[in-house]
PDB file of N, CA and C in Angstrom:
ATOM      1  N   UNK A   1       2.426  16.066 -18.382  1.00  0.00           N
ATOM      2  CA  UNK A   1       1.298  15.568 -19.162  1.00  0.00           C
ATOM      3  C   UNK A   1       0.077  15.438 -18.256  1.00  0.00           C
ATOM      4  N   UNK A   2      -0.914  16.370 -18.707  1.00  0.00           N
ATOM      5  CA  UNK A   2      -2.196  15.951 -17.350  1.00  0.00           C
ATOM      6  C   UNK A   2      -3.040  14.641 -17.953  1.00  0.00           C
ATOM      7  N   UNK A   3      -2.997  14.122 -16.946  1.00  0.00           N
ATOM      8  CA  UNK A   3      -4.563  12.941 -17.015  1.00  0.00           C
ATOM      9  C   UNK A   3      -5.718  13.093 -17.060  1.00  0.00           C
ATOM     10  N   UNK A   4      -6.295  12.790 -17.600  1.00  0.00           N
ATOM     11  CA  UNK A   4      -7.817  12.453 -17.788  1.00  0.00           C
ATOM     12  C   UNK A   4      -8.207  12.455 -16.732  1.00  0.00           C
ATOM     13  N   UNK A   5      -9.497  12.758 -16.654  1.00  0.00           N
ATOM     14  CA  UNK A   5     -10.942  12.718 -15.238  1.00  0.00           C
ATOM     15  C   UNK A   5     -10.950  11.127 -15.097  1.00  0.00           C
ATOM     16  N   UNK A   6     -10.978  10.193 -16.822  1.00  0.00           N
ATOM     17  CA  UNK A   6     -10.999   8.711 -16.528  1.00  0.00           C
ATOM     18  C   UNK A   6      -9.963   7.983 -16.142  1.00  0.00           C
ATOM     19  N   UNK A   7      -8.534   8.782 -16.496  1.00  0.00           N
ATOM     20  CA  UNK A   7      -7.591   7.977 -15.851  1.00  0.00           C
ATOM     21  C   UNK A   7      -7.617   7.745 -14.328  1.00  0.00           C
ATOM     22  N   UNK A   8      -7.771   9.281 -13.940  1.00  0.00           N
ATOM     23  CA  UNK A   8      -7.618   9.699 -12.706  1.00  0.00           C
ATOM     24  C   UNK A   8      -8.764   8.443 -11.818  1.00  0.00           C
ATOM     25  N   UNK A   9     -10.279   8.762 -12.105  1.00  0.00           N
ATOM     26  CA  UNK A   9     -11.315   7.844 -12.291  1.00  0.00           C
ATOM     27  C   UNK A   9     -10.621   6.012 -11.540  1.00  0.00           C
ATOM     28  N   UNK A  10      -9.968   5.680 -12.730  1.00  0.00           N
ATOM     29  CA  UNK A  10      -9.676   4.371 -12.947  1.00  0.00           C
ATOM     30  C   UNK A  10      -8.460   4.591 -11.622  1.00  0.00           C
ATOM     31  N   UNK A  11      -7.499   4.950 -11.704  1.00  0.00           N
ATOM     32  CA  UNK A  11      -6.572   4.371 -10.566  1.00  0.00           C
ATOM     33  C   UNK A  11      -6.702   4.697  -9.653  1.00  0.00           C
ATOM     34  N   UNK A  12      -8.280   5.918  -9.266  1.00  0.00           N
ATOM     35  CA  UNK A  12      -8.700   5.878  -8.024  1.00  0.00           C
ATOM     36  C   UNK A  12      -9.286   4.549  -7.282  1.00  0.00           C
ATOM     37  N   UNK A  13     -10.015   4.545  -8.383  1.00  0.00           N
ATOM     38  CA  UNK A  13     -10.899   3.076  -8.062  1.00  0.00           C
ATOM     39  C   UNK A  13     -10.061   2.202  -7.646  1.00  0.00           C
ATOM     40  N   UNK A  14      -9.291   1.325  -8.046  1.00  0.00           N
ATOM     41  CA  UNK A  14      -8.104   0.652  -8.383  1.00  0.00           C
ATOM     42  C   UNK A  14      -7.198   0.573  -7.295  1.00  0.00           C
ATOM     43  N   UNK A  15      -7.010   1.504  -6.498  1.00  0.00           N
ATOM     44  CA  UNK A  15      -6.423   2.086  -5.655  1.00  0.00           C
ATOM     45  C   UNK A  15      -7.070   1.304  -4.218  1.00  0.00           C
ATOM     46  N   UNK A  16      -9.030   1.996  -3.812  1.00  0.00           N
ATOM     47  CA  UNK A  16      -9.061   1.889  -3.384  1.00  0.00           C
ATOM     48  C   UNK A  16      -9.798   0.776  -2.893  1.00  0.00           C
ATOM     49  N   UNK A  17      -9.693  -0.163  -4.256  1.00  0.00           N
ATOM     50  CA  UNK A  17     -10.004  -1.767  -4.317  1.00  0.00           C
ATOM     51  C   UNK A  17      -8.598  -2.721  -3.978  1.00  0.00           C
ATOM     52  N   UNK A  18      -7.218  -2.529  -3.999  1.00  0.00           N
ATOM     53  CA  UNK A  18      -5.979  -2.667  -3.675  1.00  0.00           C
ATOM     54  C   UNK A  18      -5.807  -2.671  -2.033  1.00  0.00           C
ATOM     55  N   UNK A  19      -5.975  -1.229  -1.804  1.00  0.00           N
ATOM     56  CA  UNK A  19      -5.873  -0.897  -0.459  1.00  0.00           C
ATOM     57  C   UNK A  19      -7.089  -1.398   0.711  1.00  0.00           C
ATOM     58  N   UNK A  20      -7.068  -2.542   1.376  1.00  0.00           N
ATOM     59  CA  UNK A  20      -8.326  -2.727   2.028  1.00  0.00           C
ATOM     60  C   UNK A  20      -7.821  -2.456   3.513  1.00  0.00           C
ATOM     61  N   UNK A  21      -7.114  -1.638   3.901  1.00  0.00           N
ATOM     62  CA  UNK A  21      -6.931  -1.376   5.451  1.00  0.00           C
ATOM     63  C   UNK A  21      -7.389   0.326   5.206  1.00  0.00           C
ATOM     64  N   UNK A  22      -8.264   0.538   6.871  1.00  0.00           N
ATOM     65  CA  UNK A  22      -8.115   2.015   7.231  1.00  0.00           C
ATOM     66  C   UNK A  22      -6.999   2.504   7.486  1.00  0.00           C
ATOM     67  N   UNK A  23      -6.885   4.200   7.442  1.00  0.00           N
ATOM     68  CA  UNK A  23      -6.034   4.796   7.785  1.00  0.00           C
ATOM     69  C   UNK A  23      -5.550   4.405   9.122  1.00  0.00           C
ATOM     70  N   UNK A  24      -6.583   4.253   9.856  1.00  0.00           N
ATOM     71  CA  UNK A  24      -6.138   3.633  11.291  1.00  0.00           C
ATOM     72  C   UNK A  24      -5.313   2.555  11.492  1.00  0.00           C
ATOM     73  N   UNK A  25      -5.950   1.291  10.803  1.00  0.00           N
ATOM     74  CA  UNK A  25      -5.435  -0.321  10.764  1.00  0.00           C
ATOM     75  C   UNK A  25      -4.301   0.727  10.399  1.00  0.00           C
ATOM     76  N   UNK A  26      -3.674   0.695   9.603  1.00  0.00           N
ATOM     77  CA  UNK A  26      -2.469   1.050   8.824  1.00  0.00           C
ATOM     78  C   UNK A  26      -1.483   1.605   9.483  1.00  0.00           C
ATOM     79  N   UNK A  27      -1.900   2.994  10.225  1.00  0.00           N
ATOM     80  CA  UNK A  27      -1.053   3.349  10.849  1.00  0.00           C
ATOM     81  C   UNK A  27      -0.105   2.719  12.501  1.00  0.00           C
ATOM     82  N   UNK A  28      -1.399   1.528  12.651  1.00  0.00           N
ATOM     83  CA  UNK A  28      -1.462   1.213  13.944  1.00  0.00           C
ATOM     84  C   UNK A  28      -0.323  -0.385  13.919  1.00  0.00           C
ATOM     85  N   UNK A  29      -0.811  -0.166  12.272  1.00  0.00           N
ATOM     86  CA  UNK A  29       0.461  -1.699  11.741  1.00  0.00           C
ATOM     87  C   UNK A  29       1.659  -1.309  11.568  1.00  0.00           C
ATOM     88  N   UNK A  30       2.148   0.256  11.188  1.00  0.00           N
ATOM     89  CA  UNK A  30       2.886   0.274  10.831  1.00  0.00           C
ATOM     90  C   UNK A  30       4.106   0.787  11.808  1.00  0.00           C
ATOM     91  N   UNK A  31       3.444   0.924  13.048  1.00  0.00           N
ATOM     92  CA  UNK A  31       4.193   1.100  14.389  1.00  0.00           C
ATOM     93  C   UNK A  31       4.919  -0.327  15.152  1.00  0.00           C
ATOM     94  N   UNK A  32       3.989  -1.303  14.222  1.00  0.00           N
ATOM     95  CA  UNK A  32       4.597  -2.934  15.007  1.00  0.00           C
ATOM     96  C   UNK A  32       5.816  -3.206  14.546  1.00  0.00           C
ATOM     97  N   UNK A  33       6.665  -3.645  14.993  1.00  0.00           N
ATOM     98  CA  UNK A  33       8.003  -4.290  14.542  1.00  0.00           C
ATOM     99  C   UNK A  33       8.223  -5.138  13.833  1.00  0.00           C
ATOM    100  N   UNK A  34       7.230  -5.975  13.255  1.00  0.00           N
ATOM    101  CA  UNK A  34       6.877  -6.920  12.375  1.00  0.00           C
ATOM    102  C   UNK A  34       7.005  -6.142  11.113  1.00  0.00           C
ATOM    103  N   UNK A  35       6.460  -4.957  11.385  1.00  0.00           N
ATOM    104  CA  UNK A  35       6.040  -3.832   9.539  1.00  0.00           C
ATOM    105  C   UNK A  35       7.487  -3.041   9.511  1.00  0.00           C
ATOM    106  N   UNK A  36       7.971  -2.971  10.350  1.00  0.00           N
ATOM    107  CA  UNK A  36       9.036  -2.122  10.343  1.00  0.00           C
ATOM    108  C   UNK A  36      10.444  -3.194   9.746  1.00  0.00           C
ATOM    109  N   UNK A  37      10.286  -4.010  10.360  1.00  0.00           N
ATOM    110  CA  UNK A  37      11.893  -5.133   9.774  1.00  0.00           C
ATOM    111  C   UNK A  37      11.519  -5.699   8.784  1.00  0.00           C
ATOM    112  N   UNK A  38       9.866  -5.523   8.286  1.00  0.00           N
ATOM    113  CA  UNK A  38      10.001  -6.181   6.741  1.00  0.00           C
ATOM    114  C   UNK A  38       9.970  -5.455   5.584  1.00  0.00           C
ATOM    115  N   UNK A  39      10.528  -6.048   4.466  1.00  0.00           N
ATOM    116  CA  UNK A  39      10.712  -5.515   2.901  1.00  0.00           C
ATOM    117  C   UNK A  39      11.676  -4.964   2.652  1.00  0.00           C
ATOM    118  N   UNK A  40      12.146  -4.493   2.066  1.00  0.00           N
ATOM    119  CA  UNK A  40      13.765  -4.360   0.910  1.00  0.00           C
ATOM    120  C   UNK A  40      13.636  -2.319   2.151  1.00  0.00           C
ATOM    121  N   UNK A  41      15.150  -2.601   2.601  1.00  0.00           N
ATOM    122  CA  UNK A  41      15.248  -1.047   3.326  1.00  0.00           C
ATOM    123  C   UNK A  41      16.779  -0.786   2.549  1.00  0.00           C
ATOM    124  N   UNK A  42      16.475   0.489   2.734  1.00  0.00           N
ATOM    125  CA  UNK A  42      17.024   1.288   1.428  1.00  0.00           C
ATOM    126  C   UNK A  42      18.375   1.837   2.710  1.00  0.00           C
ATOM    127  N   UNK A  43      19.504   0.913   2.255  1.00  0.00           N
ATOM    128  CA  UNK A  43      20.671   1.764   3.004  1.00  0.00           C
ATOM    129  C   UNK A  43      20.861   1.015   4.828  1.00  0.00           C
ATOM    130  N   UNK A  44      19.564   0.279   5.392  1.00  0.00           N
ATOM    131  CA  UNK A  44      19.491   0.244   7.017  1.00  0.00           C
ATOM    132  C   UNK A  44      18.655   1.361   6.745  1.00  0.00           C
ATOM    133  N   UNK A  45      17.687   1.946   6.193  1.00  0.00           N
ATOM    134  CA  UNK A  45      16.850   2.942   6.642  1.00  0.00           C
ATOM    135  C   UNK A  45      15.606   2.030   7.268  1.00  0.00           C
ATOM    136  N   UNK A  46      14.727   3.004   6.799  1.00  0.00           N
ATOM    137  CA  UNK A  46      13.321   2.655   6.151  1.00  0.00           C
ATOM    138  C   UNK A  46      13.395   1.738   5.242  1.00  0.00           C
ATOM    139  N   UNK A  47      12.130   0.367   5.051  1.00  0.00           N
ATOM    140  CA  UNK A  47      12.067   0.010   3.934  1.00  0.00           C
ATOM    141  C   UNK A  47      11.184   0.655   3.003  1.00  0.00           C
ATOM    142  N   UNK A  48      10.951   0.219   1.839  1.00  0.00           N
ATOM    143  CA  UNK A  48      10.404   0.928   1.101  1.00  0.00           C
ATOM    144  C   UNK A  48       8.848   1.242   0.974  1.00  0.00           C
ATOM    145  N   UNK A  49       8.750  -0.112   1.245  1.00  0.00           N
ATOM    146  CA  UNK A  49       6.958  -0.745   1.512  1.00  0.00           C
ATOM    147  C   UNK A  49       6.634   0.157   2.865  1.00  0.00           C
ATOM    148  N   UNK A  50       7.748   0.505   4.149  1.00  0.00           N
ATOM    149  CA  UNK A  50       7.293   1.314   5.043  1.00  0.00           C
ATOM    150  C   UNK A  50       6.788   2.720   4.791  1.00  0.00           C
ATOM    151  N   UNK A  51       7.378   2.895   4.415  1.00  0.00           N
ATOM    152  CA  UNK A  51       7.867   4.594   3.716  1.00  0.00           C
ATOM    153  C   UNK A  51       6.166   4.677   2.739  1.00  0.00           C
ATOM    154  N   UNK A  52       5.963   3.906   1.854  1.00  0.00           N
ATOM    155  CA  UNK A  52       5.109   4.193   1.221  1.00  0.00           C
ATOM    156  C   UNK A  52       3.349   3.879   2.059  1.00  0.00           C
ATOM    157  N   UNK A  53       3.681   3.012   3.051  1.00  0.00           N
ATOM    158  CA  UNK A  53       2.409   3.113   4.123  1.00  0.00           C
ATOM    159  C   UNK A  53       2.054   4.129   4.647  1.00  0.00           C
ATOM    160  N   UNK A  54       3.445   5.237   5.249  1.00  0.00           N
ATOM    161  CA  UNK A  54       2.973   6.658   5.656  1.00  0.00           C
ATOM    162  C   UNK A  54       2.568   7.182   4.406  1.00  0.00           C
ATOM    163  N   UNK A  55       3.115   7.037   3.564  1.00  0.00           N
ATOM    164  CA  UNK A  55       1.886   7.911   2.008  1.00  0.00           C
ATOM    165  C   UNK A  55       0.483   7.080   1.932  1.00  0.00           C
ATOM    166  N   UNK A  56       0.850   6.219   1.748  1.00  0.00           N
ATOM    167  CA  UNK A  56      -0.921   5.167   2.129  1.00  0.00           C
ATOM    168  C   UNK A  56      -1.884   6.182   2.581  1.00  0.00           C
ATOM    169  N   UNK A  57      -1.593   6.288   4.297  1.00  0.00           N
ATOM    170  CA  UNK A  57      -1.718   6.499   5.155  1.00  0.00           C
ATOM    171  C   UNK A  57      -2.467   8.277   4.635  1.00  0.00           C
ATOM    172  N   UNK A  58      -1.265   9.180   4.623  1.00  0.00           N
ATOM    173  CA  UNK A  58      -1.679  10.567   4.031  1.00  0.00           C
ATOM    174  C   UNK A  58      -2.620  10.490   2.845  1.00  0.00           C
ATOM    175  N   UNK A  59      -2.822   9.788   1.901  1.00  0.00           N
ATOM    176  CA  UNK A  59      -3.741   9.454   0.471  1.00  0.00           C
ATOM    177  C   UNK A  59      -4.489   9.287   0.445  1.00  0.00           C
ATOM    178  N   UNK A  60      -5.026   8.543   2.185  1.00  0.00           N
ATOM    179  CA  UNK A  60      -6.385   8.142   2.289  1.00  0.00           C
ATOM    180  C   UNK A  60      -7.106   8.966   3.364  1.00  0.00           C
ATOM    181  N   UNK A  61      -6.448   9.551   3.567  1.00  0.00           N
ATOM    182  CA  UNK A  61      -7.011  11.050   4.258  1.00  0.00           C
ATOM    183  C   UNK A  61      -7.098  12.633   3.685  1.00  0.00           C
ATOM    184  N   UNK A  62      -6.579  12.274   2.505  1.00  0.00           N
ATOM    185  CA  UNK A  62      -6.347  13.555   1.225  1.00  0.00           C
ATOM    186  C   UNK A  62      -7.899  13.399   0.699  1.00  0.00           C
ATOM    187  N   UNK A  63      -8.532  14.752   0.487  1.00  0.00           N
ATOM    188  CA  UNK A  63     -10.003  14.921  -0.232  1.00  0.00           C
ATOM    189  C   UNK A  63      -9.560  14.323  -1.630  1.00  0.00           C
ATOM    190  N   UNK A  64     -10.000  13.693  -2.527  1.00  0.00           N
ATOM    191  CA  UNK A  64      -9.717  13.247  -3.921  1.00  0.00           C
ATOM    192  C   UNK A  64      -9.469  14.290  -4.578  1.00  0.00           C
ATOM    193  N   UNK A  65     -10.446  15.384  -4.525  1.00  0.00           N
ATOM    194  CA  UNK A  65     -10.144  16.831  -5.344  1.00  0.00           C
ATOM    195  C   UNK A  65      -8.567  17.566  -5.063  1.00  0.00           C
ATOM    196  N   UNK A  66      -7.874  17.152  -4.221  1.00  0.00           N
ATOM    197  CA  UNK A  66      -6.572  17.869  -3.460  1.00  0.00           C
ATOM    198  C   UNK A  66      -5.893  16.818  -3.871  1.00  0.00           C
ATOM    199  N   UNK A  67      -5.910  15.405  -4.693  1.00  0.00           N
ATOM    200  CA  UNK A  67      -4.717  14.909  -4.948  1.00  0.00           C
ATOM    201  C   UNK A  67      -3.796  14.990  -6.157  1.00  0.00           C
ATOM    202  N   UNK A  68      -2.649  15.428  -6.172  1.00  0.00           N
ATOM    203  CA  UNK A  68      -1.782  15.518  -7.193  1.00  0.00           C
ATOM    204  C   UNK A  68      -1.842  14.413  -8.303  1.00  0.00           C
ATOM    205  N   UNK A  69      -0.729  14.851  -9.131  1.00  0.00           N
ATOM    206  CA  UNK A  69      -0.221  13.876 -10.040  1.00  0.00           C
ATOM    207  C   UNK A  69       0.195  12.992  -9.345  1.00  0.00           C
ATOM    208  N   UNK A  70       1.533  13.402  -8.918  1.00  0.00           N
ATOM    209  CA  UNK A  70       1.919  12.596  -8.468  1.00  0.00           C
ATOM    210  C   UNK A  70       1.682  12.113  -6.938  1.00  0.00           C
ATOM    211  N   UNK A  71       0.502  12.234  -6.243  1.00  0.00           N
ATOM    212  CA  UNK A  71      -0.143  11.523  -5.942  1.00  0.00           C
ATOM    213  C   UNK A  71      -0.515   9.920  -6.170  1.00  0.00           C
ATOM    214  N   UNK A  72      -1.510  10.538  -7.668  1.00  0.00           N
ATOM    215  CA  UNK A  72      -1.956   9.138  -8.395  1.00  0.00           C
ATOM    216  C   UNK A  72      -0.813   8.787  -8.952  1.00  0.00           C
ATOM    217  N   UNK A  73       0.197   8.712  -9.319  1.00  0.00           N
ATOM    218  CA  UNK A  73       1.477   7.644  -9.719  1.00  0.00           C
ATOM    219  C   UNK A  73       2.056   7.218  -8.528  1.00  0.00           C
ATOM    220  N   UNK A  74       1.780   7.516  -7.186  1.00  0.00           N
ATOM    221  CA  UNK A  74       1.903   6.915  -5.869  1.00  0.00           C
ATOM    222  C   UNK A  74       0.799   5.666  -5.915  1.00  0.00           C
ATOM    223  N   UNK A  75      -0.252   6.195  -6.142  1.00  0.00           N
ATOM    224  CA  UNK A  75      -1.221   5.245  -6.265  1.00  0.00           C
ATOM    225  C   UNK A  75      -1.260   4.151  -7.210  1.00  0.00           C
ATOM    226  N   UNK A  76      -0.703   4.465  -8.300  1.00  0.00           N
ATOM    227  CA  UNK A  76      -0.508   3.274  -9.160  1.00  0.00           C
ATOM    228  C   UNK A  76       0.216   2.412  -9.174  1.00  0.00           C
ATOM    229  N   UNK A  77       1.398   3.172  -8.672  1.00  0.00           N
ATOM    230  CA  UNK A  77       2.432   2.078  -7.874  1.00  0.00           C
ATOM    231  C   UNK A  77       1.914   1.198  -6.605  1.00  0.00           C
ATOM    232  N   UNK A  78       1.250   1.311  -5.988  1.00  0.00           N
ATOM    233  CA  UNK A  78       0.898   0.616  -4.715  1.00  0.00           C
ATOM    234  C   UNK A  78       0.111  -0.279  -5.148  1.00  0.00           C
ATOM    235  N   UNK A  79      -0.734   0.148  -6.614  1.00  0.00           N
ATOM    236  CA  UNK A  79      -1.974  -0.982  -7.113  1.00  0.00           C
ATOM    237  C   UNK A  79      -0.998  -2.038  -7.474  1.00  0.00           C
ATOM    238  N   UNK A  80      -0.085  -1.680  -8.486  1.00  0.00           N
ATOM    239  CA  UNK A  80       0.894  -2.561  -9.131  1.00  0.00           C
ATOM    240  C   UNK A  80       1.338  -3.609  -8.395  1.00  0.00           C
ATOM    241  N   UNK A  81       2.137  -2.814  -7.163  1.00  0.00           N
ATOM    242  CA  UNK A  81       2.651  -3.169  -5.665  1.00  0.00           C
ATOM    243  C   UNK A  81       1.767  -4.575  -5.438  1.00  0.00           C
ATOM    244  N   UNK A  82       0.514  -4.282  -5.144  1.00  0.00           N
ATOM    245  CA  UNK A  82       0.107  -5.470  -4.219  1.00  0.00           C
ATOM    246  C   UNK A  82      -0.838  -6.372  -5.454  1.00  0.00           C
ATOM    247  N   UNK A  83      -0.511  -6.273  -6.771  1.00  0.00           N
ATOM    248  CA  UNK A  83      -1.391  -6.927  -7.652  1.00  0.00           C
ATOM    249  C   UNK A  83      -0.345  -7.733  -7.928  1.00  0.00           C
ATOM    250  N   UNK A  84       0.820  -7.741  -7.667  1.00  0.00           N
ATOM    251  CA  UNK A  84       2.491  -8.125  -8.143  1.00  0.00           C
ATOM    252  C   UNK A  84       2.578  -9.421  -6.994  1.00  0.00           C
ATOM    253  N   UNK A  85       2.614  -8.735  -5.510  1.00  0.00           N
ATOM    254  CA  UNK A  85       2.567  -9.490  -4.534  1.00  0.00           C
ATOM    255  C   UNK A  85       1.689 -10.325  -4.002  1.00  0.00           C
ATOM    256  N   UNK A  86       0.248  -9.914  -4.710  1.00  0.00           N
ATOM    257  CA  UNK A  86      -0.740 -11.035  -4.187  1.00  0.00           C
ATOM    258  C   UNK A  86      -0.520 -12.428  -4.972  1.00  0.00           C
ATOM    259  N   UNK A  87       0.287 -11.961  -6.527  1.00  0.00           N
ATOM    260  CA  UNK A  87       0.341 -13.145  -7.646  1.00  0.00           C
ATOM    261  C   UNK A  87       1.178 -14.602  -6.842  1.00  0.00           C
ATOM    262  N   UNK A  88       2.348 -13.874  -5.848  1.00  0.00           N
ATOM    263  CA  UNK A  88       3.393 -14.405  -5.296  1.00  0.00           C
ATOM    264  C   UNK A  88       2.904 -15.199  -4.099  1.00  0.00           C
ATOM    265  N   UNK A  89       1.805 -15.449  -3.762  1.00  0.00           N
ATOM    266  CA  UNK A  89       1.643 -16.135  -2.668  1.00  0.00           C
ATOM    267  C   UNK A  89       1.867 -17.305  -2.269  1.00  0.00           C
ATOM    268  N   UNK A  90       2.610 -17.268  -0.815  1.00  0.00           N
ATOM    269  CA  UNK A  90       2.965 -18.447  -0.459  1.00  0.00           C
ATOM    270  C   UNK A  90       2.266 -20.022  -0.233  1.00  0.00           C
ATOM    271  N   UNK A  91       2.293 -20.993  -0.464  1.00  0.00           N
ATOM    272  CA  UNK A  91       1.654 -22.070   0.116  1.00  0.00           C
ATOM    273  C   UNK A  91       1.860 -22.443   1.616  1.00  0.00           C
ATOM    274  N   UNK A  92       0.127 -22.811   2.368  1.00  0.00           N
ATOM    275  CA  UNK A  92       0.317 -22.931   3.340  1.00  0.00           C
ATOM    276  C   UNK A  92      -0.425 -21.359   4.553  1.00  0.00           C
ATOM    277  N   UNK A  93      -0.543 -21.846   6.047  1.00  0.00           N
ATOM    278  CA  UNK A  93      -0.779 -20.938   6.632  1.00  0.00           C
ATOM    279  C   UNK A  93       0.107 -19.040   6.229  1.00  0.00           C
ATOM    280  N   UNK A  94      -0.425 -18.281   5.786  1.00  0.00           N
ATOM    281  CA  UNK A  94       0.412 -16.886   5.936  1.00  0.00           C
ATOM    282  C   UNK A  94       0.020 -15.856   6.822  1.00  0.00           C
ATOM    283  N   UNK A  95      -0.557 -16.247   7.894  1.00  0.00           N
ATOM    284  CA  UNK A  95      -0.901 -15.621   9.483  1.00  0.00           C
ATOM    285  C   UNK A  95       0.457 -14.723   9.399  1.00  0.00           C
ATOM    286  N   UNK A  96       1.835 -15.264   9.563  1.00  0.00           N
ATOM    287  CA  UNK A  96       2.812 -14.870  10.165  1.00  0.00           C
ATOM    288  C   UNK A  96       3.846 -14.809   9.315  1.00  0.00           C
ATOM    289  N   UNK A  97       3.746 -14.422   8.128  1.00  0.00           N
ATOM    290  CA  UNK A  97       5.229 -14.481   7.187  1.00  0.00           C
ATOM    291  C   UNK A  97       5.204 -13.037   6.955  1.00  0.00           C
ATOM    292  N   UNK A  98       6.895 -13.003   6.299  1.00  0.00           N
ATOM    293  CA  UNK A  98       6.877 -11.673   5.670  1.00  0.00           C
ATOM    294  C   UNK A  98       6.043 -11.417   4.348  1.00  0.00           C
ATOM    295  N   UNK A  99       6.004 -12.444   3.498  1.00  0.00           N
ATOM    296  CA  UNK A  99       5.122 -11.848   2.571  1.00  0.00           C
ATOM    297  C   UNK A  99       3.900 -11.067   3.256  1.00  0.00           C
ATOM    298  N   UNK A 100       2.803 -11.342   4.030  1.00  0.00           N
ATOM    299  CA  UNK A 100       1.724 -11.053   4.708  1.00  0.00           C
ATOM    300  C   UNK A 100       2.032  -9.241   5.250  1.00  0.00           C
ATOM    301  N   UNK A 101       3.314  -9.698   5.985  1.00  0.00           N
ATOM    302  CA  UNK A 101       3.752  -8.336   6.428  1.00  0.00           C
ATOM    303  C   UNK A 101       4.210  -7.225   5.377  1.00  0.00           C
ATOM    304  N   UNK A 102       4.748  -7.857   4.410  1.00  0.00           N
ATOM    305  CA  UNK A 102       5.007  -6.874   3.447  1.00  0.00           C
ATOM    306  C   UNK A 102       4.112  -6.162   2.501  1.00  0.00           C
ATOM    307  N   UNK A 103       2.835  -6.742   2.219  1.00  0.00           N
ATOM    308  CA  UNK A 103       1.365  -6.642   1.712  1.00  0.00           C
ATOM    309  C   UNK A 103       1.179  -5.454   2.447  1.00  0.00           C
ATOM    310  N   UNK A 104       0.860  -5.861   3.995  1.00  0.00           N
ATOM    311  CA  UNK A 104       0.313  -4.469   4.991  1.00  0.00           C
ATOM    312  C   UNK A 104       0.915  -3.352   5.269  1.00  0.00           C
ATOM    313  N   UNK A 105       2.556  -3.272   4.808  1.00  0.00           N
ATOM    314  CA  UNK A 105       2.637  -1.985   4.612  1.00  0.00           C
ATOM    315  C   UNK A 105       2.030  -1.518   3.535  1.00  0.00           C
ATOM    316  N   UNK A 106       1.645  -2.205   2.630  1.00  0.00           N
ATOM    317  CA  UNK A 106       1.320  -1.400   1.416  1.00  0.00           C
ATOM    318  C   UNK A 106       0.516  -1.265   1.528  1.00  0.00           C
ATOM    319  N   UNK A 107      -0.557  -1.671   2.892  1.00  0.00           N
ATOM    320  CA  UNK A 107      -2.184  -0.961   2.911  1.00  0.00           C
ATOM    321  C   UNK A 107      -2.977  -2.502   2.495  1.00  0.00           C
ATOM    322  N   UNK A 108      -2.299  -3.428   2.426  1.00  0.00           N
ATOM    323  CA  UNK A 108      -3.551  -4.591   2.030  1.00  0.00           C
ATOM    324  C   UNK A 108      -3.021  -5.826   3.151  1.00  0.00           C
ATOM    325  N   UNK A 109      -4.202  -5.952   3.433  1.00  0.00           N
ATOM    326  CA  UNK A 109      -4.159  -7.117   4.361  1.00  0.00           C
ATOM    327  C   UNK A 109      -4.659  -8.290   3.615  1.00  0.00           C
ATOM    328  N   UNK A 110      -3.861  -9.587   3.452  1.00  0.00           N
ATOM    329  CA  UNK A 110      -4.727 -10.368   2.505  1.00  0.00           C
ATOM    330  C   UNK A 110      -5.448 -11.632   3.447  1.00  0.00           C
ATOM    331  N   UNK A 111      -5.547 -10.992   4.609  1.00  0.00           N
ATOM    332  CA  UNK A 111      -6.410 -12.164   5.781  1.00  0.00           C
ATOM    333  C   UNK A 111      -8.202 -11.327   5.822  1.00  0.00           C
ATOM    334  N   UNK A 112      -7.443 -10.181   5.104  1.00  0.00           N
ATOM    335  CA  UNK A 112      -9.274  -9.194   5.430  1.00  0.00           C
ATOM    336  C   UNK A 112      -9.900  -9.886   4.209  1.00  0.00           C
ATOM    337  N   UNK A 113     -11.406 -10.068   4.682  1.00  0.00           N
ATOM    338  CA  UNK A 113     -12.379 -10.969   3.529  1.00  0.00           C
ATOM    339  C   UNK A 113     -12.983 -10.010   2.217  1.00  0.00           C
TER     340      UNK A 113
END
């Protein structure tokens, strides 16, 4: 089923109002051991939230005109992702929890203003 110019439009936007880290921040988080031992890992692999930071990561270095479908259903999931997890926030300092860590694989830092 193709999407609309406005769908496409909307969960770009959406996307890149969700995602507030550079490709850089991102990749440079997702090498720390903090990003790596947190969120649900599939088997002792990868977790999932990791796995989808290296797509982060590739999505936000993809020209918009070169992104797939399923691309943007990557993208909508990640909006979902951190619109789900920001609802969940902990009380108290979150400098150093996994929630915090689990946010930044998904590309959002919720300490950035």
């Amino acid at each position: 089923m193709a999407k609309t110019q406005d769908d496409q439009d909307t969960v770009w936007h959406d996307f890149k109002d969700a995602v507030n880290m550079s490709p850089s921040e991102l990749e440079t988080w997702l090498k720390k051991d903090e990003s790596k031992e947190s969120g649900q890992h599939k088997g002792g692999g990868e977790s999932v939230g990791h796995e989808s930071g290296r797509r982060i990561v590739s999505l936000l270095r993809t020209k918009r005109a070169d992104l797939s479908d399923d691309d943007y259903a990557h993208m909508r999931k990640v909006t979902g992702y951190v619109h789900r997890h920001l609802a969940q926030k902990p009380a108290g300092d979150v400098k150093e929890t996994t929630w915090r860590y689990s946010l930044m694989n998904w590309g959002h830092d919720p300490l950035k203003g």
